[in-house]
PDB file of N, CA and C in Angstrom:
ATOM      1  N   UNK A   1      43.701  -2.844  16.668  1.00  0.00           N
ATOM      2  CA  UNK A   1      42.477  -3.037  17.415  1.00  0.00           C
ATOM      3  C   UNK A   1      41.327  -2.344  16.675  1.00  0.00           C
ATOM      4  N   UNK A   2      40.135  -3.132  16.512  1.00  0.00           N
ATOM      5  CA  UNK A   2      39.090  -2.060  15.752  1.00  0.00           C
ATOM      6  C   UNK A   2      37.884  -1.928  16.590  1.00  0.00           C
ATOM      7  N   UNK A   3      37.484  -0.700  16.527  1.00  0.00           N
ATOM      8  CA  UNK A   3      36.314  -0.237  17.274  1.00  0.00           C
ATOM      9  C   UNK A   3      34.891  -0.367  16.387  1.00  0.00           C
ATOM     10  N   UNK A   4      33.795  -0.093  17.384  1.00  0.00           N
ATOM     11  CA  UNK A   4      32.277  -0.511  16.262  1.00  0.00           C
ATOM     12  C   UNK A   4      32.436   1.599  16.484  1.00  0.00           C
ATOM     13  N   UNK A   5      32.643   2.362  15.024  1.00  0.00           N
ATOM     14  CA  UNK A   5      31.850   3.640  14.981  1.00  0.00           C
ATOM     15  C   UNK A   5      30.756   3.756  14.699  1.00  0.00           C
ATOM     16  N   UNK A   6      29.947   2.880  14.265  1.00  0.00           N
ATOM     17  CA  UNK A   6      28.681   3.165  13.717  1.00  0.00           C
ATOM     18  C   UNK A   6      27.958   1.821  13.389  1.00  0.00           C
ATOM     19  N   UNK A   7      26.529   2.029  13.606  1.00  0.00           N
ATOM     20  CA  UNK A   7      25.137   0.554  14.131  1.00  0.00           C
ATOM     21  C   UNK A   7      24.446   1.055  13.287  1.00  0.00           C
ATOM     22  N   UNK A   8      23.674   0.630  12.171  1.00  0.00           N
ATOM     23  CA  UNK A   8      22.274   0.616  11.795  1.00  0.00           C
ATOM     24  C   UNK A   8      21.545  -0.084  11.413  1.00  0.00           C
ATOM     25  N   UNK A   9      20.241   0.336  11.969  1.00  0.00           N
ATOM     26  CA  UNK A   9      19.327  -1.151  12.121  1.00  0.00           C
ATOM     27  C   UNK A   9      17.843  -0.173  11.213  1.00  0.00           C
ATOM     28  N   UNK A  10      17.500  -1.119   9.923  1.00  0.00           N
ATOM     29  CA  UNK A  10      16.229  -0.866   9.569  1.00  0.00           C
ATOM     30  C   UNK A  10      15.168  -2.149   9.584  1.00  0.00           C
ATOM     31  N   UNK A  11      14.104  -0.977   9.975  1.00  0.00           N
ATOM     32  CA  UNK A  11      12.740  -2.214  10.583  1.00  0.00           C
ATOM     33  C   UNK A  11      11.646  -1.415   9.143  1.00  0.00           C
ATOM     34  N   UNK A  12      10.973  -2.741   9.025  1.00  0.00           N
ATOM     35  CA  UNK A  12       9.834  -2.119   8.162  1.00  0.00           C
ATOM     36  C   UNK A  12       8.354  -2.723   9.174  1.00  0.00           C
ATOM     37  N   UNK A  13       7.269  -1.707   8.476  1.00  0.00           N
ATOM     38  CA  UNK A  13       6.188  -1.988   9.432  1.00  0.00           C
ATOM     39  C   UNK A  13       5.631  -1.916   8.063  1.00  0.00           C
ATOM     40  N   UNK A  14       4.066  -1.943   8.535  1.00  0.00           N
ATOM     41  CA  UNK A  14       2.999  -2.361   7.434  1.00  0.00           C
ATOM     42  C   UNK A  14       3.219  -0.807   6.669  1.00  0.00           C
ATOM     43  N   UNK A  15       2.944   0.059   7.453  1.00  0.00           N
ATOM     44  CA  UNK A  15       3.005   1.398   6.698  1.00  0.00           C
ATOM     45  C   UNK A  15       4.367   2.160   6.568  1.00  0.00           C
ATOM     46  N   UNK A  16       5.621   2.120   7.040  1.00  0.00           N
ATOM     47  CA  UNK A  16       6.592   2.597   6.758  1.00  0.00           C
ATOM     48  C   UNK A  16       8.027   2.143   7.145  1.00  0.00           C
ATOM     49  N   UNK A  17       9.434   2.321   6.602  1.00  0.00           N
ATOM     50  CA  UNK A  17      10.461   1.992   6.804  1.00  0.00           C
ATOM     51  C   UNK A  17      11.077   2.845   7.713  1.00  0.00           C
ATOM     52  N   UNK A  18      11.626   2.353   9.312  1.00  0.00           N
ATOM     53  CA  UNK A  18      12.574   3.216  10.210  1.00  0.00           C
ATOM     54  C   UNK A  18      14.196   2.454   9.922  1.00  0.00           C
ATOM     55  N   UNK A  19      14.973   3.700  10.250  1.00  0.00           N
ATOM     56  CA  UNK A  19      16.190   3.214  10.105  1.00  0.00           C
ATOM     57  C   UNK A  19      16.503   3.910  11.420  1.00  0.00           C
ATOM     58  N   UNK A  20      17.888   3.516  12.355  1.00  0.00           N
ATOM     59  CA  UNK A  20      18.239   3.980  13.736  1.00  0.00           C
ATOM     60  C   UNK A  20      19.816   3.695  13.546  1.00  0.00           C
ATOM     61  N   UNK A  21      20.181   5.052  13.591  1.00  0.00           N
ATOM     62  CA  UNK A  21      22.139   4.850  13.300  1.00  0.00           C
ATOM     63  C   UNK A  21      22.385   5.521  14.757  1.00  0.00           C
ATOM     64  N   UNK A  22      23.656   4.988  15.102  1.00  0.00           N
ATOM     65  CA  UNK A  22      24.095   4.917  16.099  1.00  0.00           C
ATOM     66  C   UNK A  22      25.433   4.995  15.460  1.00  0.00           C
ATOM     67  N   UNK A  23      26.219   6.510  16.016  1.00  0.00           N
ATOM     68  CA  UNK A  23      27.040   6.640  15.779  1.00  0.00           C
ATOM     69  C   UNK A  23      28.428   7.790  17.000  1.00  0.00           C
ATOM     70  N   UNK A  24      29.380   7.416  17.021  1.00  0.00           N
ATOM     71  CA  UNK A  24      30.304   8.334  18.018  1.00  0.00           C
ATOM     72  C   UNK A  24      29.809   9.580  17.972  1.00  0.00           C
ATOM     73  N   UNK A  25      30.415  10.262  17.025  1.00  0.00           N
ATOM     74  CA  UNK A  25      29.888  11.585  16.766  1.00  0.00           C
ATOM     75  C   UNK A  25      28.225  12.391  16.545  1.00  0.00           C
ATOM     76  N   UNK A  26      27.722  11.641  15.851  1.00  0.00           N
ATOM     77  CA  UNK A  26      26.462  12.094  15.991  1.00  0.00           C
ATOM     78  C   UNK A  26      25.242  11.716  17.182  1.00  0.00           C
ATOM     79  N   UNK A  27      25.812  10.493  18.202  1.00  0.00           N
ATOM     80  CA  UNK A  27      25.032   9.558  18.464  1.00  0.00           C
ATOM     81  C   UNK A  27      23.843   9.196  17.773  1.00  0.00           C
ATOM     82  N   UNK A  28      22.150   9.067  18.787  1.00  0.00           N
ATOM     83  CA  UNK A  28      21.499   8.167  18.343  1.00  0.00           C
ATOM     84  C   UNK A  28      20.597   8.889  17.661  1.00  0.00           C
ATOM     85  N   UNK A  29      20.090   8.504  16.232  1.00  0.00           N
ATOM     86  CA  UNK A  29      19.027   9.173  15.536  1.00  0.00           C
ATOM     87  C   UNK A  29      18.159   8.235  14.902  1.00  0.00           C
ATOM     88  N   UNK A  30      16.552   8.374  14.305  1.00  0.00           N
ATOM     89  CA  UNK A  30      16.388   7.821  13.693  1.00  0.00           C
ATOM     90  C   UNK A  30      15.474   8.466  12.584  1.00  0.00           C
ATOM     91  N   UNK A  31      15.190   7.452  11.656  1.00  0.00           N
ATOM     92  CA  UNK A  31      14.227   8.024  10.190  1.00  0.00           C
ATOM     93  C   UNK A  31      13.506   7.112   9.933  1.00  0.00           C
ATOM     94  N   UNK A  32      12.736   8.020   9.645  1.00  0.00           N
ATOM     95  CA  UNK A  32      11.329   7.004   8.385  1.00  0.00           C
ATOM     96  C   UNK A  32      10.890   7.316   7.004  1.00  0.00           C
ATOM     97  N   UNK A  33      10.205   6.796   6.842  1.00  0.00           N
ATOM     98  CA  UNK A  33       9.871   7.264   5.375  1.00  0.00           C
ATOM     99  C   UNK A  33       9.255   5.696   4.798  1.00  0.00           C
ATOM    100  N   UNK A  34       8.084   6.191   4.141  1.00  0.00           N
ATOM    101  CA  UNK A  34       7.382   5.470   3.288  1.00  0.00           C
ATOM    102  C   UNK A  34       7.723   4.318   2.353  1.00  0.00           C
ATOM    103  N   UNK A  35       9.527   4.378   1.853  1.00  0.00           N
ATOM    104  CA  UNK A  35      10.487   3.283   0.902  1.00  0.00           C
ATOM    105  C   UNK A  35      11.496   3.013   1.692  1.00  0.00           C
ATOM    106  N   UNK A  36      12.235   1.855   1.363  1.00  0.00           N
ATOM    107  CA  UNK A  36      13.548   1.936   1.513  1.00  0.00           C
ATOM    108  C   UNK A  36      14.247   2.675   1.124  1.00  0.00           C
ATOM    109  N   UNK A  37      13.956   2.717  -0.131  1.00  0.00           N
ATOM    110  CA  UNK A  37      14.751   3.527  -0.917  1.00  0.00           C
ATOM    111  C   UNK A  37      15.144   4.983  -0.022  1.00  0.00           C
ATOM    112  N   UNK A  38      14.262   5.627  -0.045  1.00  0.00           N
ATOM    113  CA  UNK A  38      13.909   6.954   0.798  1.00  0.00           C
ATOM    114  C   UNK A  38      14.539   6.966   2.216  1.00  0.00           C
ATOM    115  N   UNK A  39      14.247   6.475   3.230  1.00  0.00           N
ATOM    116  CA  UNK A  39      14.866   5.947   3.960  1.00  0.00           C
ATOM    117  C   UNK A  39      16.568   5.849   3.890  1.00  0.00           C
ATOM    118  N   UNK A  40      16.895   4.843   3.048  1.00  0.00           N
ATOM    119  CA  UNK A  40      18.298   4.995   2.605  1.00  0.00           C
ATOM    120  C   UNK A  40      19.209   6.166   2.613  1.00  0.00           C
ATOM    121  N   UNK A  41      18.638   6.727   1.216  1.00  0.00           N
ATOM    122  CA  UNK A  41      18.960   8.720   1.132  1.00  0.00           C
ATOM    123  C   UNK A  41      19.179   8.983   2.327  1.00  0.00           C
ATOM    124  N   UNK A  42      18.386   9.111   2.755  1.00  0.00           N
ATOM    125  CA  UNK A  42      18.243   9.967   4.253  1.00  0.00           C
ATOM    126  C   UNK A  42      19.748   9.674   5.029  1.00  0.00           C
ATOM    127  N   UNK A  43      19.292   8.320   5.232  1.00  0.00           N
ATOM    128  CA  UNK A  43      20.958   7.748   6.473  1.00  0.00           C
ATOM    129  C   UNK A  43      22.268   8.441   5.076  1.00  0.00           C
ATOM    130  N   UNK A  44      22.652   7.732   4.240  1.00  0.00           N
ATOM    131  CA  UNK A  44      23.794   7.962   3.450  1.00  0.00           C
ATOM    132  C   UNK A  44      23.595   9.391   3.361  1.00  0.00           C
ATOM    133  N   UNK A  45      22.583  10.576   3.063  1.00  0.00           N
ATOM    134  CA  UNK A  45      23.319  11.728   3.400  1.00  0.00           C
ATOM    135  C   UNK A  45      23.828  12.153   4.473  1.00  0.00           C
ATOM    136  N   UNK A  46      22.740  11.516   5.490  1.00  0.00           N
ATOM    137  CA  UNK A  46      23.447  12.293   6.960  1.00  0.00           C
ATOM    138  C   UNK A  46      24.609  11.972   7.344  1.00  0.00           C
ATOM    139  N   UNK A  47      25.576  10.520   6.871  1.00  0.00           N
ATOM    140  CA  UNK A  47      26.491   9.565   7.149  1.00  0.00           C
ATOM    141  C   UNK A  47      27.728  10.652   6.436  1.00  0.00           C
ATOM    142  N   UNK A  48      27.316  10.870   5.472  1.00  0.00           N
ATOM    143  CA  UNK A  48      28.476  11.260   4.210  1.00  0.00           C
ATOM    144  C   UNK A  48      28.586  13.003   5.206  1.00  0.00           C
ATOM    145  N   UNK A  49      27.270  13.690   5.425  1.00  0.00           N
ATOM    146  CA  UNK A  49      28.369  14.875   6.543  1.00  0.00           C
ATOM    147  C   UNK A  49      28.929  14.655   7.503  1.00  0.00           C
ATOM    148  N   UNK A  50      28.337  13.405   8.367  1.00  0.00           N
ATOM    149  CA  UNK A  50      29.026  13.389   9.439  1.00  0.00           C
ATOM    150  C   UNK A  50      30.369  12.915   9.362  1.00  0.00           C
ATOM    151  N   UNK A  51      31.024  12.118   8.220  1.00  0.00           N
ATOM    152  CA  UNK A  51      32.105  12.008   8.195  1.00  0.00           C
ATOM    153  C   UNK A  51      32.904  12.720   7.477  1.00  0.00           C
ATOM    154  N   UNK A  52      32.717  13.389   6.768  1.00  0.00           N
ATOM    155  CA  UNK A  52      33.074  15.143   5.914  1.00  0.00           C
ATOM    156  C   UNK A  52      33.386  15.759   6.536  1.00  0.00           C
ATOM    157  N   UNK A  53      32.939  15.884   7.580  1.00  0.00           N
ATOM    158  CA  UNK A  53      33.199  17.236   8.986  1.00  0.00           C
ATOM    159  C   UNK A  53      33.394  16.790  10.375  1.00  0.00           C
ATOM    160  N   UNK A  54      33.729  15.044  10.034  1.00  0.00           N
ATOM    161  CA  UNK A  54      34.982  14.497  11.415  1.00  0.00           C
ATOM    162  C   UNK A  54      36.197  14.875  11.198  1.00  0.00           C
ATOM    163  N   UNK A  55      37.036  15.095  12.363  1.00  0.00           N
ATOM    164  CA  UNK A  55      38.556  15.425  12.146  1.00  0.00           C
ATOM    165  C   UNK A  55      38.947  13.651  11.602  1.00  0.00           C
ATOM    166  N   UNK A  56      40.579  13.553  11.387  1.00  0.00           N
ATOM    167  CA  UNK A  56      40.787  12.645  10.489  1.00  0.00           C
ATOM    168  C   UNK A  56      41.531  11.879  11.914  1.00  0.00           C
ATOM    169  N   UNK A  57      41.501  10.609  11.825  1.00  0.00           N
ATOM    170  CA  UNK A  57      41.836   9.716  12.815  1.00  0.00           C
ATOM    171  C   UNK A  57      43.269   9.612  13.060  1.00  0.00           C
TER     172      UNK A  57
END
């Protein structure tokens, strides 16, 4: 059976990129920043601790 652990949705506007992860453990957060690029960083670091410092399934 597989479960959804984790949602993210990025929106761009005229002036900046939001991203909104939705996740078990951390629940709901979101980011911005001026690039995608930037933006990106942001989620994949926060992603890479939060699953570094989940117990193991």
């Amino acid at each position: 059976m597989e479960e959804l652990i984790l949602s993210v949705e990025f929106l761009r506007s005229k002036q900046k990129v939001v991203a909104r992860v939705a996740s078990e453990a951390g629940g709901v957060r979101e980011y911005s920043g001026p690039s995608p690029g930037e933006v990106i960083d942001l989620v994949v670091d926060d992603l890479r601790e939060e699953f570094e410092s989940a117990p193991p399934s």
